[in-house]
C-alpha atoms as a PDB file:
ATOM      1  CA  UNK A   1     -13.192  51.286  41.392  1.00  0.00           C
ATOM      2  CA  UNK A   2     -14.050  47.564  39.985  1.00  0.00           C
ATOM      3  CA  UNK A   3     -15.666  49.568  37.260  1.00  0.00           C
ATOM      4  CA  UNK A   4     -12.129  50.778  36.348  1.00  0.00           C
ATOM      5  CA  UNK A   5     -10.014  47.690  36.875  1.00  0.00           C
ATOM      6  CA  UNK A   6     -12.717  45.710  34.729  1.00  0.00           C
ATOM      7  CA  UNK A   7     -12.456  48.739  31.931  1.00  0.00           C
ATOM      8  CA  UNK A   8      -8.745  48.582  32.226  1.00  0.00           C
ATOM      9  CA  UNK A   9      -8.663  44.860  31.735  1.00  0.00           C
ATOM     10  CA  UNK A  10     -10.370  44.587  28.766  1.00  0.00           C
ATOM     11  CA  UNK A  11      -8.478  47.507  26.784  1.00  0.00           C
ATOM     12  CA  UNK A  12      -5.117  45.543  27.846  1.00  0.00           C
ATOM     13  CA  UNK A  13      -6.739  42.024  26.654  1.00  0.00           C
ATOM     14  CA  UNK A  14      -8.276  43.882  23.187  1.00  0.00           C
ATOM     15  CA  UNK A  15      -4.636  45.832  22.670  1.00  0.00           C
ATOM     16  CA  UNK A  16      -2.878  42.089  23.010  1.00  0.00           C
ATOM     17  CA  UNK A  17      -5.574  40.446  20.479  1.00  0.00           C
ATOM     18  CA  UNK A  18      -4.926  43.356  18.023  1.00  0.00           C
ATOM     19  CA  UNK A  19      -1.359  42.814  17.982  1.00  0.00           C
ATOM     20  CA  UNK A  20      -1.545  39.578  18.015  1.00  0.00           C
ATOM     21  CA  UNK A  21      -4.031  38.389  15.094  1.00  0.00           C
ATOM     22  CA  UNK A  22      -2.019  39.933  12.061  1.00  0.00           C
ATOM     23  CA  UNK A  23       1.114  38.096  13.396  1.00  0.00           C
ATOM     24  CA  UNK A  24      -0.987  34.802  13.633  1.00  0.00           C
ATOM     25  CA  UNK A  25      -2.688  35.171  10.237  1.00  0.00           C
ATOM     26  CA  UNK A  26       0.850  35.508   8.600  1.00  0.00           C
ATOM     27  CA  UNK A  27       2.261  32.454  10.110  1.00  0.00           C
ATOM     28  CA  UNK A  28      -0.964  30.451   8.917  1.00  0.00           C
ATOM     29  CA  UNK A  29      -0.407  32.458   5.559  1.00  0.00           C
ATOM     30  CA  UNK A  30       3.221  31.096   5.241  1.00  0.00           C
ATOM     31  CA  UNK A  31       2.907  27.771   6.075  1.00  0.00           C
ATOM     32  CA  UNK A  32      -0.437  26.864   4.514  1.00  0.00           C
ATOM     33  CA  UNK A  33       1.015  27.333   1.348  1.00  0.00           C
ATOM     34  CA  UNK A  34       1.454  24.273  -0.897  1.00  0.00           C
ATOM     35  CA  UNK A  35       5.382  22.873  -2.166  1.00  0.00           C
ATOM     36  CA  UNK A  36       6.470  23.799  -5.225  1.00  0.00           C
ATOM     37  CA  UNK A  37       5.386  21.646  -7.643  1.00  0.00           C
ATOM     38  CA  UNK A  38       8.365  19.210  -9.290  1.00  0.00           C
ATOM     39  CA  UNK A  39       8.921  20.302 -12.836  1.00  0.00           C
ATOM     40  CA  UNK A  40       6.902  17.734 -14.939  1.00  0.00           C
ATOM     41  CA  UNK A  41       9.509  15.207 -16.746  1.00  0.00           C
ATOM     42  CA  UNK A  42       8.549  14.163 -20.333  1.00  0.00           C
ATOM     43  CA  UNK A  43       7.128  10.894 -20.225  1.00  0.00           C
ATOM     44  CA  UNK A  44       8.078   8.478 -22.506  1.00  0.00           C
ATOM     45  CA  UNK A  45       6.617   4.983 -23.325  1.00  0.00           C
ATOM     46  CA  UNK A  46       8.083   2.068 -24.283  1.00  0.00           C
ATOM     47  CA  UNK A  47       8.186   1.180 -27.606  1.00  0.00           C
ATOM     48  CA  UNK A  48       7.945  -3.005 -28.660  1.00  0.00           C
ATOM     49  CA  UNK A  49      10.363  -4.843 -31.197  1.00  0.00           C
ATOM     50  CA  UNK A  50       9.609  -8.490 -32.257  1.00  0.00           C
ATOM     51  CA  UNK A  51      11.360 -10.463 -34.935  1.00  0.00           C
ATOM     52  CA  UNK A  52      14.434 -12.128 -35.928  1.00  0.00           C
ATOM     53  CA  UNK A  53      17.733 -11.720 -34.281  1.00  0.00           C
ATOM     54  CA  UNK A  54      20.113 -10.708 -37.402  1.00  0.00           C
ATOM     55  CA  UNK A  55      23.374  -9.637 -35.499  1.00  0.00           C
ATOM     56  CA  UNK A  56      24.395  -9.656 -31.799  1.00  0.00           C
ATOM     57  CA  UNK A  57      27.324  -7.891 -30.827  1.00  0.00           C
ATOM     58  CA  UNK A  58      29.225  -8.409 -27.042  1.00  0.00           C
ATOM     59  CA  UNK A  59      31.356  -5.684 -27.765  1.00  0.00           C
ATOM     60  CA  UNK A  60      29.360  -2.897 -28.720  1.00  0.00           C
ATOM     61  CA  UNK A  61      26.670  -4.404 -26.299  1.00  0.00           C
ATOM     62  CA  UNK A  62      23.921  -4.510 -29.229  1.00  0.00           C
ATOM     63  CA  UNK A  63      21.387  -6.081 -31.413  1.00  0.00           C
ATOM     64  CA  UNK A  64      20.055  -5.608 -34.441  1.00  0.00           C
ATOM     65  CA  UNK A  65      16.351  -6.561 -35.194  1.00  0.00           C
ATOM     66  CA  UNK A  66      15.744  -6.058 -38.887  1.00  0.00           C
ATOM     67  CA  UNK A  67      16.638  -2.034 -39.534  1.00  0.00           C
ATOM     68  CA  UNK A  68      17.060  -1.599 -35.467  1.00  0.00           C
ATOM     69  CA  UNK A  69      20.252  -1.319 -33.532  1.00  0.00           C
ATOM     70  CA  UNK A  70      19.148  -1.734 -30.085  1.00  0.00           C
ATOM     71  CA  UNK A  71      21.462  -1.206 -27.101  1.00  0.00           C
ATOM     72  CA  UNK A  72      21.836  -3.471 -23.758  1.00  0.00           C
ATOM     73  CA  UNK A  73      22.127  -1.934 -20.889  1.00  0.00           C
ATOM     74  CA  UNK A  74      22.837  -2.406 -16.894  1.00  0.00           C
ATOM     75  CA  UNK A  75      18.843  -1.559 -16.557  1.00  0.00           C
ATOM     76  CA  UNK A  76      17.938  -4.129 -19.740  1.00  0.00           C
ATOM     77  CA  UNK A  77      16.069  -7.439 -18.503  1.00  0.00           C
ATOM     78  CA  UNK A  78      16.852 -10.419 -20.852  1.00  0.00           C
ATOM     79  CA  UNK A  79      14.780 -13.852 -20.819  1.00  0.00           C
ATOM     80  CA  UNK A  80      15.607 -16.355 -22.832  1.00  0.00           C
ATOM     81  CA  UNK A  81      12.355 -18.765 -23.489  1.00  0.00           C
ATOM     82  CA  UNK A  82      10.758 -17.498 -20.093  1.00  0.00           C
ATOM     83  CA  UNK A  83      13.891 -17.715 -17.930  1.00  0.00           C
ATOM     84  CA  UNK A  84      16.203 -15.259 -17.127  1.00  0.00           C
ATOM     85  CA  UNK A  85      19.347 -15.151 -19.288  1.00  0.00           C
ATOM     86  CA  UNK A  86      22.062 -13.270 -20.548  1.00  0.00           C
ATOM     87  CA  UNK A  87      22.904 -11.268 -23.879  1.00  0.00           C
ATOM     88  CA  UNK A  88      24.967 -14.436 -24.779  1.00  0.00           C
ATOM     89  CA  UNK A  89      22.181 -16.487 -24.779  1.00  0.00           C
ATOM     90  CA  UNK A  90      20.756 -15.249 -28.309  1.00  0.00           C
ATOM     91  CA  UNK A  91      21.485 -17.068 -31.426  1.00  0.00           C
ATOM     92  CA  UNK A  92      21.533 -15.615 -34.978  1.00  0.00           C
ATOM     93  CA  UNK A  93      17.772 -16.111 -36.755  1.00  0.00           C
ATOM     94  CA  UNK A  94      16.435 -16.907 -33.282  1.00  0.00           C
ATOM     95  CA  UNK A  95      13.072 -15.451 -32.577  1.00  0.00           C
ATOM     96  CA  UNK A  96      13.069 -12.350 -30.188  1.00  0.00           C
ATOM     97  CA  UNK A  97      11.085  -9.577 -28.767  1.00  0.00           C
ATOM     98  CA  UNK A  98      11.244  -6.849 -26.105  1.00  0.00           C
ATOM     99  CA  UNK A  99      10.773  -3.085 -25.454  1.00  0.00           C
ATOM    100  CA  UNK A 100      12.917   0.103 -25.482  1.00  0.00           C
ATOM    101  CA  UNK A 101      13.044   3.385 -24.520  1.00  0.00           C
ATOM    102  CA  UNK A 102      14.566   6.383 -26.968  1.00  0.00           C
ATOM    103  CA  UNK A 103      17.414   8.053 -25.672  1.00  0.00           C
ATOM    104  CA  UNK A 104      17.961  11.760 -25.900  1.00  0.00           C
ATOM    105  CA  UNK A 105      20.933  11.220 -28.924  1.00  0.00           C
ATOM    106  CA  UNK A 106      18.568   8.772 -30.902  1.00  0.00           C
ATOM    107  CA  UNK A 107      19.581   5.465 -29.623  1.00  0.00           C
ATOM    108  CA  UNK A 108      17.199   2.779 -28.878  1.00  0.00           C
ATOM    109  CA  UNK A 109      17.950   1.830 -24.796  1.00  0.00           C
ATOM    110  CA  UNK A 110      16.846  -1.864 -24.435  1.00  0.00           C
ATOM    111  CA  UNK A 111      14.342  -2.290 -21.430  1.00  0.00           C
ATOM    112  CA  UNK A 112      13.402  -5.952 -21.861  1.00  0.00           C
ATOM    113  CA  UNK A 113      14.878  -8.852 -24.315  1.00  0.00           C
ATOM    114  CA  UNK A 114      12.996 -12.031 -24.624  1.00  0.00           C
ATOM    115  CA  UNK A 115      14.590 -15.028 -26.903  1.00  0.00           C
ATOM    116  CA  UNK A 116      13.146 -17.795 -27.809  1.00  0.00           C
ATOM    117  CA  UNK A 117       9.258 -18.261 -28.554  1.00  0.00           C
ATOM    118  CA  UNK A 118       8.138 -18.871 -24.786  1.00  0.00           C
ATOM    119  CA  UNK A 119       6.058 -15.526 -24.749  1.00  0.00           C
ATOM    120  CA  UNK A 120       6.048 -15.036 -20.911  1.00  0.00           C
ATOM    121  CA  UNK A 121       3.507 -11.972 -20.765  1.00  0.00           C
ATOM    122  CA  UNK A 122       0.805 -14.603 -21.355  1.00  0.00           C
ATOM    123  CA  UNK A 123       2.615 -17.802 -19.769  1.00  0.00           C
ATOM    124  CA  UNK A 124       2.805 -16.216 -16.352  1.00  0.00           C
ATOM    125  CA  UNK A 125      -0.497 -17.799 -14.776  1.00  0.00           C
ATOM    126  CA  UNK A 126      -2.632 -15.137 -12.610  1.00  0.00           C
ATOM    127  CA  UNK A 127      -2.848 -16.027  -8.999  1.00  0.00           C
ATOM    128  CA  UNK A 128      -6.724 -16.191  -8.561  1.00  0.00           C
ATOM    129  CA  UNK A 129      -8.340 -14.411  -6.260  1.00  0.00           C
ATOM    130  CA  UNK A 130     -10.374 -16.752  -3.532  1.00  0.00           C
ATOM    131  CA  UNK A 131     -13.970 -16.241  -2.844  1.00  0.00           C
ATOM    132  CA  UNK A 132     -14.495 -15.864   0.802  1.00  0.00           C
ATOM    133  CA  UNK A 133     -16.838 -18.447   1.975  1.00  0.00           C
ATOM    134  CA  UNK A 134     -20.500 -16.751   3.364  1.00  0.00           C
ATOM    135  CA  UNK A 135     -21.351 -17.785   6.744  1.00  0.00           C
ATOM    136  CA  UNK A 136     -24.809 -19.049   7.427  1.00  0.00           C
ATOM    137  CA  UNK A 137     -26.020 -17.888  10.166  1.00  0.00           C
ATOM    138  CA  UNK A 138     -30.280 -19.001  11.329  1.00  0.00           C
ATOM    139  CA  UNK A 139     -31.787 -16.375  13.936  1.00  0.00           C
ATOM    140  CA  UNK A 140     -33.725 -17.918  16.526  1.00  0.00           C
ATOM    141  CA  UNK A 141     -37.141 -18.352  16.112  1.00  0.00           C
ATOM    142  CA  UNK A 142     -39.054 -14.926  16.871  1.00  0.00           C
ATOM    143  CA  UNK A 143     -41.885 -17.139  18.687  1.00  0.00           C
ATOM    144  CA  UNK A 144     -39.262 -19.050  20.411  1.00  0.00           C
ATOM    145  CA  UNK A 145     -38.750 -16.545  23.514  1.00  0.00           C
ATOM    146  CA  UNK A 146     -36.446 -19.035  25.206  1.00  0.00           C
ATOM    147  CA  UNK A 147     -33.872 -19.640  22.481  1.00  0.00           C
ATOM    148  CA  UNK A 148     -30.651 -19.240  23.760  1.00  0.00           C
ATOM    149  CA  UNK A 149     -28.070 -17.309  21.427  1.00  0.00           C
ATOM    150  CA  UNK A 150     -25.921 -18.380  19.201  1.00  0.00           C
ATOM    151  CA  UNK A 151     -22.675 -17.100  21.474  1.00  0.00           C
ATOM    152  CA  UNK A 152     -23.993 -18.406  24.424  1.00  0.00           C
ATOM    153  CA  UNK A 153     -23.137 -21.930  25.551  1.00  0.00           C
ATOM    154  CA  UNK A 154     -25.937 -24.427  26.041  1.00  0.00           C
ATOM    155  CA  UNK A 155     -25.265 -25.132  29.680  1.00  0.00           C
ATOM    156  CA  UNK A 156     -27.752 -25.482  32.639  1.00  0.00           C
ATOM    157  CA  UNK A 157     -27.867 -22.191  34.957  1.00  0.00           C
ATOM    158  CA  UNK A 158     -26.094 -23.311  38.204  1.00  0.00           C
ATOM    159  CA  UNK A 159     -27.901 -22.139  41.114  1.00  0.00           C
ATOM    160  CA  UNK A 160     -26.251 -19.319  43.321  1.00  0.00           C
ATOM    161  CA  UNK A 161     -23.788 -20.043  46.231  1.00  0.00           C
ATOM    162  CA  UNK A 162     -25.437 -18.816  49.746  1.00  0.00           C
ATOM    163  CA  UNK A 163     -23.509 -17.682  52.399  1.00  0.00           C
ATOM    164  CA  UNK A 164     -22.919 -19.788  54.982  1.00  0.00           C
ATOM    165  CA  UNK A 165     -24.617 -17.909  58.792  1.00  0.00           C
ATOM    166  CA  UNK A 166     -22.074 -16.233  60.229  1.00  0.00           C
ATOM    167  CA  UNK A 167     -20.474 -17.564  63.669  1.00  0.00           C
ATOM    168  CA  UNK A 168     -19.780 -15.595  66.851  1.00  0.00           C
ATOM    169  CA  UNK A 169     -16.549 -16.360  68.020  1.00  0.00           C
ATOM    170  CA  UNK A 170     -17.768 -15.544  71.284  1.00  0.00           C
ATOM    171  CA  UNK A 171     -18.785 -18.283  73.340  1.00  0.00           C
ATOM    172  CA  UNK A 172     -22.509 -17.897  74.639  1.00  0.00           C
ATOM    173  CA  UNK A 173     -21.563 -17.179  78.382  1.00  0.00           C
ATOM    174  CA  UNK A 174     -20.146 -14.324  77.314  1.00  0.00           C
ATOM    175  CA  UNK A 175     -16.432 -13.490  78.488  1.00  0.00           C
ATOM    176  CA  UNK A 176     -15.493 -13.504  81.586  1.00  0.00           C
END
């Protein structure tokens, strides 16, 4: 009779794990599956300018650097000699360099304007980075077997406290 129960048992437990292993290995199918990749964006790099300022124009929001128009935008950075400044700040035949980006029409987006001469890509000192000071540390001795560690404080051992012998409270007549 246990023979049957034990039989039935294990068909019922087998049935369950039959069913349930294909639903299991689809879940683990369907969620182990990596994101969609981000479609790749075209990288572009910034391209330099450097010379003289020939024309700077507030209305238009431009400047022209020998053959180049360049245009300022919200995004553009402007220094002038190392400090942060405005488009204003340029004067015609000044000295001035920077980077831009190439828009999709052509145009030359300004990223960075520096007037002036101050070049402030090598005027910007590097913090330097500190050496961490080594610790020197002496074992003790290896003949020395009574060398007290370093952590340990060099303080005489204090004998142990002994118990006081314990009093009856009962006086020696006994109780009467």
């Amino acid at each position: 009779m246990t023979n049957r129960i034990l039989n039935a048992f294990a068909l019922g437990l087998m049935s369950v794990a039959f069913v349930a292993a294909p639903v299991a290995a689809q879940d683990l199918a369907t969620t182990n599956t990596p994101a969609a990749k981000p479609a790749k964006t075209k990288k572009t790099h910034d391209s330099s300018f450097k010379g003289k300022l020939d024309k700077l124009d507030d209305v238009n929001k431009t400047i022209t650097v020998g053959d180049q128009t360049i245009q300022i935008t919200s995004d553009t950075r402007i220094f002038n000699n190392g400090k942060p400044g405005i488009m204003s700040d340029g004067t015609m035949g000044e000295a001035v360099h920077g980077t831009y980006k190439k828009s999709d029409d052509g145009k030359l987006l300004a990223v960075s304007v520096h007037y002036g001469t101050k070049d402030t890509s090598s005027d910007t000192p590097k913090p330097k980075k500190k050496k961490k000071a080594k610790k020197e540390t002496t074992p003790p001795a290896a003949t020395d077997t009574n060398a007290i560690p370093a952590m340990m404080p060099a303080t005489p051992a204090t004998p142990p406290i002994e118990a006081a012998p314990a009093t009856n409270s009962v006086p020696p007549g006994g109780m009467n």
